[in-house]
C-alpha atoms as a PDB file:
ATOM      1  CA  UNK A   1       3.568   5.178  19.629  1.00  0.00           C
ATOM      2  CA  UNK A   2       2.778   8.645  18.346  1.00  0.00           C
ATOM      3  CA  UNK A   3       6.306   9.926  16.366  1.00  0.00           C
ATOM      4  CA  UNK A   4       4.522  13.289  14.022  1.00  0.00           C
ATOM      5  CA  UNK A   5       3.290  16.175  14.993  1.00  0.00           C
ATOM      6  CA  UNK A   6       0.929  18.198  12.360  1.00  0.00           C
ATOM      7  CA  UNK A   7      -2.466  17.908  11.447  1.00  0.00           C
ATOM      8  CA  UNK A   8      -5.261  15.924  13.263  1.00  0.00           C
ATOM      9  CA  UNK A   9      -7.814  15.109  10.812  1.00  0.00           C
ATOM     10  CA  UNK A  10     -11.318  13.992  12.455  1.00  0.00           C
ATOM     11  CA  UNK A  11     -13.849  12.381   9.959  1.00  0.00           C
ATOM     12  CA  UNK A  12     -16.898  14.253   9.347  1.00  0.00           C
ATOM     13  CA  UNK A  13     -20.453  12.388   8.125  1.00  0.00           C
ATOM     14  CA  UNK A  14     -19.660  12.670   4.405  1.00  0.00           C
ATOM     15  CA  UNK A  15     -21.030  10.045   1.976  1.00  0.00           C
ATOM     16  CA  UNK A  16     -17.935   7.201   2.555  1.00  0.00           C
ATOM     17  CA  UNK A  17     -16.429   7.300  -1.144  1.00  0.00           C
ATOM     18  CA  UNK A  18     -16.395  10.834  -0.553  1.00  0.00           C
ATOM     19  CA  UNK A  19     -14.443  11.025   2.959  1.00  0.00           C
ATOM     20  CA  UNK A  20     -12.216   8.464   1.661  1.00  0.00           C
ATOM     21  CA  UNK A  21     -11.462  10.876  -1.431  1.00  0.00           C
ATOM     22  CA  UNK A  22     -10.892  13.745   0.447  1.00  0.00           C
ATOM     23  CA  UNK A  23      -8.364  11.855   2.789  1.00  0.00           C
ATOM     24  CA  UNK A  24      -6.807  10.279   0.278  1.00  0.00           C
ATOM     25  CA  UNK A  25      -5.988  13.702  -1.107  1.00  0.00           C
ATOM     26  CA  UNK A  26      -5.414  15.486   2.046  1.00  0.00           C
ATOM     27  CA  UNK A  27      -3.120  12.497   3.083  1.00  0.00           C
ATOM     28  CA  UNK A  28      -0.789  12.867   0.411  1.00  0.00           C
ATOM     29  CA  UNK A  29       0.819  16.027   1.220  1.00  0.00           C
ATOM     30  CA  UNK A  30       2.714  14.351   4.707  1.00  0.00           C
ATOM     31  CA  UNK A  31       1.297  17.303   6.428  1.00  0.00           C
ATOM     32  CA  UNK A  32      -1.134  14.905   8.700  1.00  0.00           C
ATOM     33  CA  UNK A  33      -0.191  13.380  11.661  1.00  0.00           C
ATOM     34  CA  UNK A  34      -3.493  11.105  12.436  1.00  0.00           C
ATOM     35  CA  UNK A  35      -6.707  10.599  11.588  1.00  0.00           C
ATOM     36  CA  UNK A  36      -9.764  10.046  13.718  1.00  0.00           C
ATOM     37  CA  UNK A  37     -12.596   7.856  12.704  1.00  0.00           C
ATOM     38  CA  UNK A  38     -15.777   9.716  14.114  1.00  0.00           C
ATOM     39  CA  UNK A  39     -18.988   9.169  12.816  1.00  0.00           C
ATOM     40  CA  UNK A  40     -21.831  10.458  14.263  1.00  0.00           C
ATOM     41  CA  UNK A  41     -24.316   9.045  11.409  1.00  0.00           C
ATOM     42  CA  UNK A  42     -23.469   5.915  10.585  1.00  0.00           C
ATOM     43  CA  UNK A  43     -24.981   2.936  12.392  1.00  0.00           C
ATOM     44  CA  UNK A  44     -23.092   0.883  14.573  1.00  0.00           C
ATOM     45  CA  UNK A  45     -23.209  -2.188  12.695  1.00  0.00           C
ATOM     46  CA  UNK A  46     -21.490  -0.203   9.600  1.00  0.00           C
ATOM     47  CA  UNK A  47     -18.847   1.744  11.356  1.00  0.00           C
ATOM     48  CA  UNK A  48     -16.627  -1.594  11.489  1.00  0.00           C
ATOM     49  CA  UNK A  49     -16.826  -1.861   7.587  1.00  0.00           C
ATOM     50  CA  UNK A  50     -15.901   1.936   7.373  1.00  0.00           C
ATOM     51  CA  UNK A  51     -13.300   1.935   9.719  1.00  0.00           C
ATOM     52  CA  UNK A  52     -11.897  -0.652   7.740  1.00  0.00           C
ATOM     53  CA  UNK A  53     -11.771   1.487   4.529  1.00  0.00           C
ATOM     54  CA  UNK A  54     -10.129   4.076   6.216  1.00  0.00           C
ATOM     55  CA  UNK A  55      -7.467   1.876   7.784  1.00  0.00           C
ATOM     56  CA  UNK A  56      -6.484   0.588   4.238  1.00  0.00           C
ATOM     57  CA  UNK A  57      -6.122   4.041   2.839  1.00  0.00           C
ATOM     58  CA  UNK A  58      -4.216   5.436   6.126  1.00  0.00           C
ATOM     59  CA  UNK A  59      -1.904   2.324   6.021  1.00  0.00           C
ATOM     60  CA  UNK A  60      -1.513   3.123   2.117  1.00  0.00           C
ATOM     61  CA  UNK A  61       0.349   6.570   3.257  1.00  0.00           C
ATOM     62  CA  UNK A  62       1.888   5.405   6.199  1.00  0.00           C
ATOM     63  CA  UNK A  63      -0.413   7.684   8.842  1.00  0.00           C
ATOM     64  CA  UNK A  64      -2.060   6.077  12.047  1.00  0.00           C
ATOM     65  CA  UNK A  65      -5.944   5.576  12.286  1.00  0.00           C
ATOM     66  CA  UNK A  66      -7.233   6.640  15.832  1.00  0.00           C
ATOM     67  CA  UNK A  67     -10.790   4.942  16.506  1.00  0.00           C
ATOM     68  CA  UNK A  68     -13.216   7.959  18.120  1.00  0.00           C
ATOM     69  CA  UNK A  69     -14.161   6.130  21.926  1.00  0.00           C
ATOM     70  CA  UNK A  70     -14.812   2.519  20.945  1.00  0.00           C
ATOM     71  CA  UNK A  71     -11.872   0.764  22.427  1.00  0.00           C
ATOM     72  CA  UNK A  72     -13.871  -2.606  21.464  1.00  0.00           C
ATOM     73  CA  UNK A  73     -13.328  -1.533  17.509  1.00  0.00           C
ATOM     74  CA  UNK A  74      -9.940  -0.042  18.147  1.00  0.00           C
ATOM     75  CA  UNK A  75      -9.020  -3.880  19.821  1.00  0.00           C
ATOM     76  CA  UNK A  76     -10.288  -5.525  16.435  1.00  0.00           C
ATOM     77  CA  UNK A  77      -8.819  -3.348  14.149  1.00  0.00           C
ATOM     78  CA  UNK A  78      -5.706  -3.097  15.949  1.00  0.00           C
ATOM     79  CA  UNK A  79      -6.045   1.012  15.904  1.00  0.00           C
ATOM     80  CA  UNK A  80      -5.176   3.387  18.879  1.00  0.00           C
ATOM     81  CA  UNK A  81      -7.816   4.884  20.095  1.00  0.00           C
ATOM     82  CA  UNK A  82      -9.487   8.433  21.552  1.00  0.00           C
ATOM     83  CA  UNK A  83     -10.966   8.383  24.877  1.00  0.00           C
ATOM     84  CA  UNK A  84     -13.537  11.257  26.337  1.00  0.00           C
ATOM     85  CA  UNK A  85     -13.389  11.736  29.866  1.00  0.00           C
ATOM     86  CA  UNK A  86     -16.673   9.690  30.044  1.00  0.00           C
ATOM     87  CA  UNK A  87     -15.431   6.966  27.575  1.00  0.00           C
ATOM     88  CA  UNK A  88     -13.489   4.410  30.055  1.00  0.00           C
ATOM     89  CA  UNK A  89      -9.788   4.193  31.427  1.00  0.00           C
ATOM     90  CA  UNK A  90      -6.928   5.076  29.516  1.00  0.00           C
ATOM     91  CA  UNK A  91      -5.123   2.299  31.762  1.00  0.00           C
ATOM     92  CA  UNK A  92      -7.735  -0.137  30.852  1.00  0.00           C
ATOM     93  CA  UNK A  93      -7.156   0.841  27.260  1.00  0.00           C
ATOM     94  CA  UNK A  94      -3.246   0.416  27.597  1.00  0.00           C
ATOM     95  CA  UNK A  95      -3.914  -2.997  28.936  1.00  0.00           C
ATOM     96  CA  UNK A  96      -6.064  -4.260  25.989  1.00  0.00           C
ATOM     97  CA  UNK A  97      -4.384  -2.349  23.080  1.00  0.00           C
ATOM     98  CA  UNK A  98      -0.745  -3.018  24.234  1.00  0.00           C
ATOM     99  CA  UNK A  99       2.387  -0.531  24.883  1.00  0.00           C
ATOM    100  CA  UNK A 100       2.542   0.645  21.482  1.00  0.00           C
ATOM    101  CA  UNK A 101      -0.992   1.565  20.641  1.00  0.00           C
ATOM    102  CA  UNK A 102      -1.965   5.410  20.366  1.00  0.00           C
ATOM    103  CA  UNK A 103      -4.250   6.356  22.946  1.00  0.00           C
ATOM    104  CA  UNK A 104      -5.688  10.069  23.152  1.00  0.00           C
ATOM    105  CA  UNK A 105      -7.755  11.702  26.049  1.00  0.00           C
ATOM    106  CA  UNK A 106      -9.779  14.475  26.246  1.00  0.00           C
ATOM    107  CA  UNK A 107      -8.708  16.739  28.736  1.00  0.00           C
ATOM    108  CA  UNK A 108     -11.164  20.064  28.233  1.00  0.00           C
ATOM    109  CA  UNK A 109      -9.206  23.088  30.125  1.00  0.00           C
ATOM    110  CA  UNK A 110      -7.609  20.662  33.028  1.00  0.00           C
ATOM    111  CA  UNK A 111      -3.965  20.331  33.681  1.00  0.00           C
ATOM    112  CA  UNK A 112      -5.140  18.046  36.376  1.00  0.00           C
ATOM    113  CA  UNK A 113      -6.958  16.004  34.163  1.00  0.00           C
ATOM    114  CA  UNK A 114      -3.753  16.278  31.380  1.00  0.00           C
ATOM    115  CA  UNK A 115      -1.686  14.690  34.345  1.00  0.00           C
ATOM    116  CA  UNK A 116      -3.621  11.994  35.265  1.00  0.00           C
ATOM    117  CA  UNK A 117      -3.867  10.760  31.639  1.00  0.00           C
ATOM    118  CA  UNK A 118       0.150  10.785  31.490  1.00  0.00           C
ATOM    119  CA  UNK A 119       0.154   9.108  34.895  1.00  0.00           C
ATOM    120  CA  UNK A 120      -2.221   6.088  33.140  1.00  0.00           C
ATOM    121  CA  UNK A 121      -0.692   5.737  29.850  1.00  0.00           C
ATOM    122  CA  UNK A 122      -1.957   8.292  27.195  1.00  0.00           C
ATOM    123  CA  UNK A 123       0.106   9.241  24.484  1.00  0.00           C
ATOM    124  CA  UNK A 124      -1.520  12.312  23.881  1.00  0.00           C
ATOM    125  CA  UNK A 125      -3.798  14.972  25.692  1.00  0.00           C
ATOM    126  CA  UNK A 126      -6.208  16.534  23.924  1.00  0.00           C
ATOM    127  CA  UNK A 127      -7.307  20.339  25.048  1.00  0.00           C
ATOM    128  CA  UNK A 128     -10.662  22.433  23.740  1.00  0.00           C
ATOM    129  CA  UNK A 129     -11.943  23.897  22.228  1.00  0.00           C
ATOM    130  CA  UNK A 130     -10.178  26.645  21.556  1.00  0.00           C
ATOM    131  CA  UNK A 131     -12.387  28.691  19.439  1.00  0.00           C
ATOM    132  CA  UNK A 132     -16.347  27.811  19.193  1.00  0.00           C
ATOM    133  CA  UNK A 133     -16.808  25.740  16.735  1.00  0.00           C
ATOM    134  CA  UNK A 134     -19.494  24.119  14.173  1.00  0.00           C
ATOM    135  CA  UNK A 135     -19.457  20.538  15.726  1.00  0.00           C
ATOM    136  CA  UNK A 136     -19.272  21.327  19.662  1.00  0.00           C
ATOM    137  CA  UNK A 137     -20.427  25.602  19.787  1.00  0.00           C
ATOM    138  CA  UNK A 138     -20.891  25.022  23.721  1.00  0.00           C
ATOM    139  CA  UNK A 139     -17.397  23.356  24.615  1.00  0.00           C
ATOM    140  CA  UNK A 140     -15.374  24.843  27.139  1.00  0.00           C
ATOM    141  CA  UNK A 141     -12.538  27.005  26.215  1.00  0.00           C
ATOM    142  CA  UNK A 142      -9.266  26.355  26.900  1.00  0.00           C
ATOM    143  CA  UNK A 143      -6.648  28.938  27.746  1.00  0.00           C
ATOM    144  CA  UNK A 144      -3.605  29.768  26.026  1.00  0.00           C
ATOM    145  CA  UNK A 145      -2.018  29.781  29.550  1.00  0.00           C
ATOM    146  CA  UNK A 146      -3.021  26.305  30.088  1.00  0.00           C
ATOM    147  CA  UNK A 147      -1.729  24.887  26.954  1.00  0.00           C
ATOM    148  CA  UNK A 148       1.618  26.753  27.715  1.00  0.00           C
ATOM    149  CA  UNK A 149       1.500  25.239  31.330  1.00  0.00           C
ATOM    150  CA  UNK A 150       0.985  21.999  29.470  1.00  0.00           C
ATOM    151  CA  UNK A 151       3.543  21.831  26.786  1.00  0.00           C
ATOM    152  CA  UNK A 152       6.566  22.864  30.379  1.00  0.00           C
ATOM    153  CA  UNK A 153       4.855  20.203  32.146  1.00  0.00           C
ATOM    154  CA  UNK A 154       4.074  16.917  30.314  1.00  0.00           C
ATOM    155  CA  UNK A 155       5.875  14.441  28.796  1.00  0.00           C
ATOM    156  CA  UNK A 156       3.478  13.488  26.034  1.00  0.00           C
ATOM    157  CA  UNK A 157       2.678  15.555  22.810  1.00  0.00           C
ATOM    158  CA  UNK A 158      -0.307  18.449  23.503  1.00  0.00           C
ATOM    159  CA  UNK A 159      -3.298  18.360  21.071  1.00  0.00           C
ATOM    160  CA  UNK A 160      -5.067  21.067  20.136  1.00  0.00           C
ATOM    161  CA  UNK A 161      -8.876  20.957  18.732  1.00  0.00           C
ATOM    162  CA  UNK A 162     -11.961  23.341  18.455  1.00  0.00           C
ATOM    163  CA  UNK A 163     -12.422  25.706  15.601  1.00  0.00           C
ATOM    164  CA  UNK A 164      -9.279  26.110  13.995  1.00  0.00           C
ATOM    165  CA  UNK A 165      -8.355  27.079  11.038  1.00  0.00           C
ATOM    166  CA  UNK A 166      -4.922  28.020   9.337  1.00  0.00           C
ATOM    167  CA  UNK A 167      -5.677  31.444  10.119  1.00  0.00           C
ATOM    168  CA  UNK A 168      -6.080  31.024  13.613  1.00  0.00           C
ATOM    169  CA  UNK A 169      -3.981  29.140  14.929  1.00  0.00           C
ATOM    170  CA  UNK A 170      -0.846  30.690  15.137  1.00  0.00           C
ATOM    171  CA  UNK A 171      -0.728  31.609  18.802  1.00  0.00           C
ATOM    172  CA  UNK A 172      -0.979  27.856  19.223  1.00  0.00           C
ATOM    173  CA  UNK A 173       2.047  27.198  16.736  1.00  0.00           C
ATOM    174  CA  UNK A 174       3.986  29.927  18.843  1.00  0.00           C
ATOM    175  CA  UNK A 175       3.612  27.807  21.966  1.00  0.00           C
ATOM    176  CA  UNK A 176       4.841  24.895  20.202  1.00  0.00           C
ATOM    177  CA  UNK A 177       1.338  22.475  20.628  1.00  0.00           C
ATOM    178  CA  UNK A 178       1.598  19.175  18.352  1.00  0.00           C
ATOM    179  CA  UNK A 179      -1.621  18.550  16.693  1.00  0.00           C
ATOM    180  CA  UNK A 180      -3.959  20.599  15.991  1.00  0.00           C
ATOM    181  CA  UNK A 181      -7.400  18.300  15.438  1.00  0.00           C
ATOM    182  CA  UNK A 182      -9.794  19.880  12.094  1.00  0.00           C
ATOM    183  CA  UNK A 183     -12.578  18.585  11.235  1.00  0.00           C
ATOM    184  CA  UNK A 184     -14.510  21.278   8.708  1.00  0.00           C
ATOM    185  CA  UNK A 185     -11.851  23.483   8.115  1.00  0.00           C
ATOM    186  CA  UNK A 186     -10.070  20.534   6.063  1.00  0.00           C
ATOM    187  CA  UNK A 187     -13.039  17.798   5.473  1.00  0.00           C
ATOM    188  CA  UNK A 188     -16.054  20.798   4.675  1.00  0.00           C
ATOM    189  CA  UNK A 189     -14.414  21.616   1.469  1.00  0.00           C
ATOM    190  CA  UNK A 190     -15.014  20.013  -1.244  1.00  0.00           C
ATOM    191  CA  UNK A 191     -12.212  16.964  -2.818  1.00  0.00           C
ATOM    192  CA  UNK A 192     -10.914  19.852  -5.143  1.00  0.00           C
ATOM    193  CA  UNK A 193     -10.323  22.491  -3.031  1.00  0.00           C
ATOM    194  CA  UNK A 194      -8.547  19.728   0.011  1.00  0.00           C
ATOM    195  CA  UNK A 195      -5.114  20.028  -1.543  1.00  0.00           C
ATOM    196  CA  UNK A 196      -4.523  23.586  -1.500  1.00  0.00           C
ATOM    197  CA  UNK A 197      -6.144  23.762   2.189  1.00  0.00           C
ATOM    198  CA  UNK A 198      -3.682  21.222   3.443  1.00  0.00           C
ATOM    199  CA  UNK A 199      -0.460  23.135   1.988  1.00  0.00           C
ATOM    200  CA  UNK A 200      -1.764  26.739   3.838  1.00  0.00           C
ATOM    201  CA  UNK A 201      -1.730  24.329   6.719  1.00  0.00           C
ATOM    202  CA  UNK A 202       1.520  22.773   5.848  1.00  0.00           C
ATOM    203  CA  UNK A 203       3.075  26.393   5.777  1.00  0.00           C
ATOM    204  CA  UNK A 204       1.344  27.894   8.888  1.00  0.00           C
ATOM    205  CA  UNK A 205       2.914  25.054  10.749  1.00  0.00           C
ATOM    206  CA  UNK A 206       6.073  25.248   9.758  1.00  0.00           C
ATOM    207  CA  UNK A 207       6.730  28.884   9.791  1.00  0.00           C
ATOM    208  CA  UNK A 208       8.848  29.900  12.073  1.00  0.00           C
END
């Protein structure tokens, strides 16, 4: 089950030996939480070799690999696994992954959807985005009222995702959300400039 709170690292479409550089960098600093395999340019037949790859170096520093809506891969791998609201049943997934597995689910700006999830099984809820970003600019926004609604309410750590930065985020941080899910503001840079990004996230979240 999910124990950290922290950074959320979601793959971008990097070359491989890059990603896995960057990770392997990023990964060292014990500022990340989890990292989500999410490739939206590799074909299907390679994703299972990738994922692979990734689980070995997320093993190697002790952080959980969450498989991006393919519960079939997540099964095989014996990953947890991130659901959209369009990507099956979180229950179904708790069946087939087992009590301890890691299971996310997308809940937009919806406490009602947020609920539900808990109700099924997730371990976390996911809300977005919170600021446009690069990889979704036409997401909903969620509301700093729902996310404080969320964090009185449920039982289950609240995730965060949608343009962030270190810079930004701090009204999150004051409401006391989990994980807050990057994708370019961590994996855009390049390997040497990974390190220092992950330590002005390390200090953001910590500060009181």
């Amino acid at each position: 089950m999910l124990s950290a709170a922290g950074l959320y690292l979601i793959t971008n479409d990097d070359p491989l030996p890059r990603l896995l550089a960057k990770l392997d960098v990023a990964l060292s600093h014990k500022t990340v939480a989890l990292v989500q395999y999410r490739r939206k340019q590799t074909p299907l037949n390679a994703c299972e070799f990738e994922a692979r790859q990734l689980l070995d170096l997320c093993q190697h520093h002790a952080v959980p690999l969450i498989i991006n809506d393919n519960l079939s891969l997540a099964e095989r791998l014996g990953c947890g696994v991130h659901l959209g609201q369009s990507d099956g049943s979180v229950m179904a997934a708790r069946q087939r992954l087992g009590a301890t597995a890691i299971i996310g689910r997308t809940c937009h700006d919806s406490l009602a959807l947020a609920e539900q999830a808990v109700r099924d099984g997730a371990s976390y809820v996911a809300f977005g985005a919170v600021y446009p970003s690069a990889t979704k600019p036409h997401a909903q926004t969620v509301s700093l009222t729902t996310l404080q609604h969320a964090k009185a309410r449920l039982s289950v750590p609240i995730c965060v995702i949608g343009g962030l930065s270190a810079e930004n985020v701090p009204p999150c941080v004051d409401l006391g959300v989990d994980l807050y899910a990057v994708v370019s503001d961590v994996l855009g840079l390049p390997v040497s400039q990974v390190a220092a990004r992950v330590l002005t996230w390390r200090q953001t979240l910590i500060s009181p």
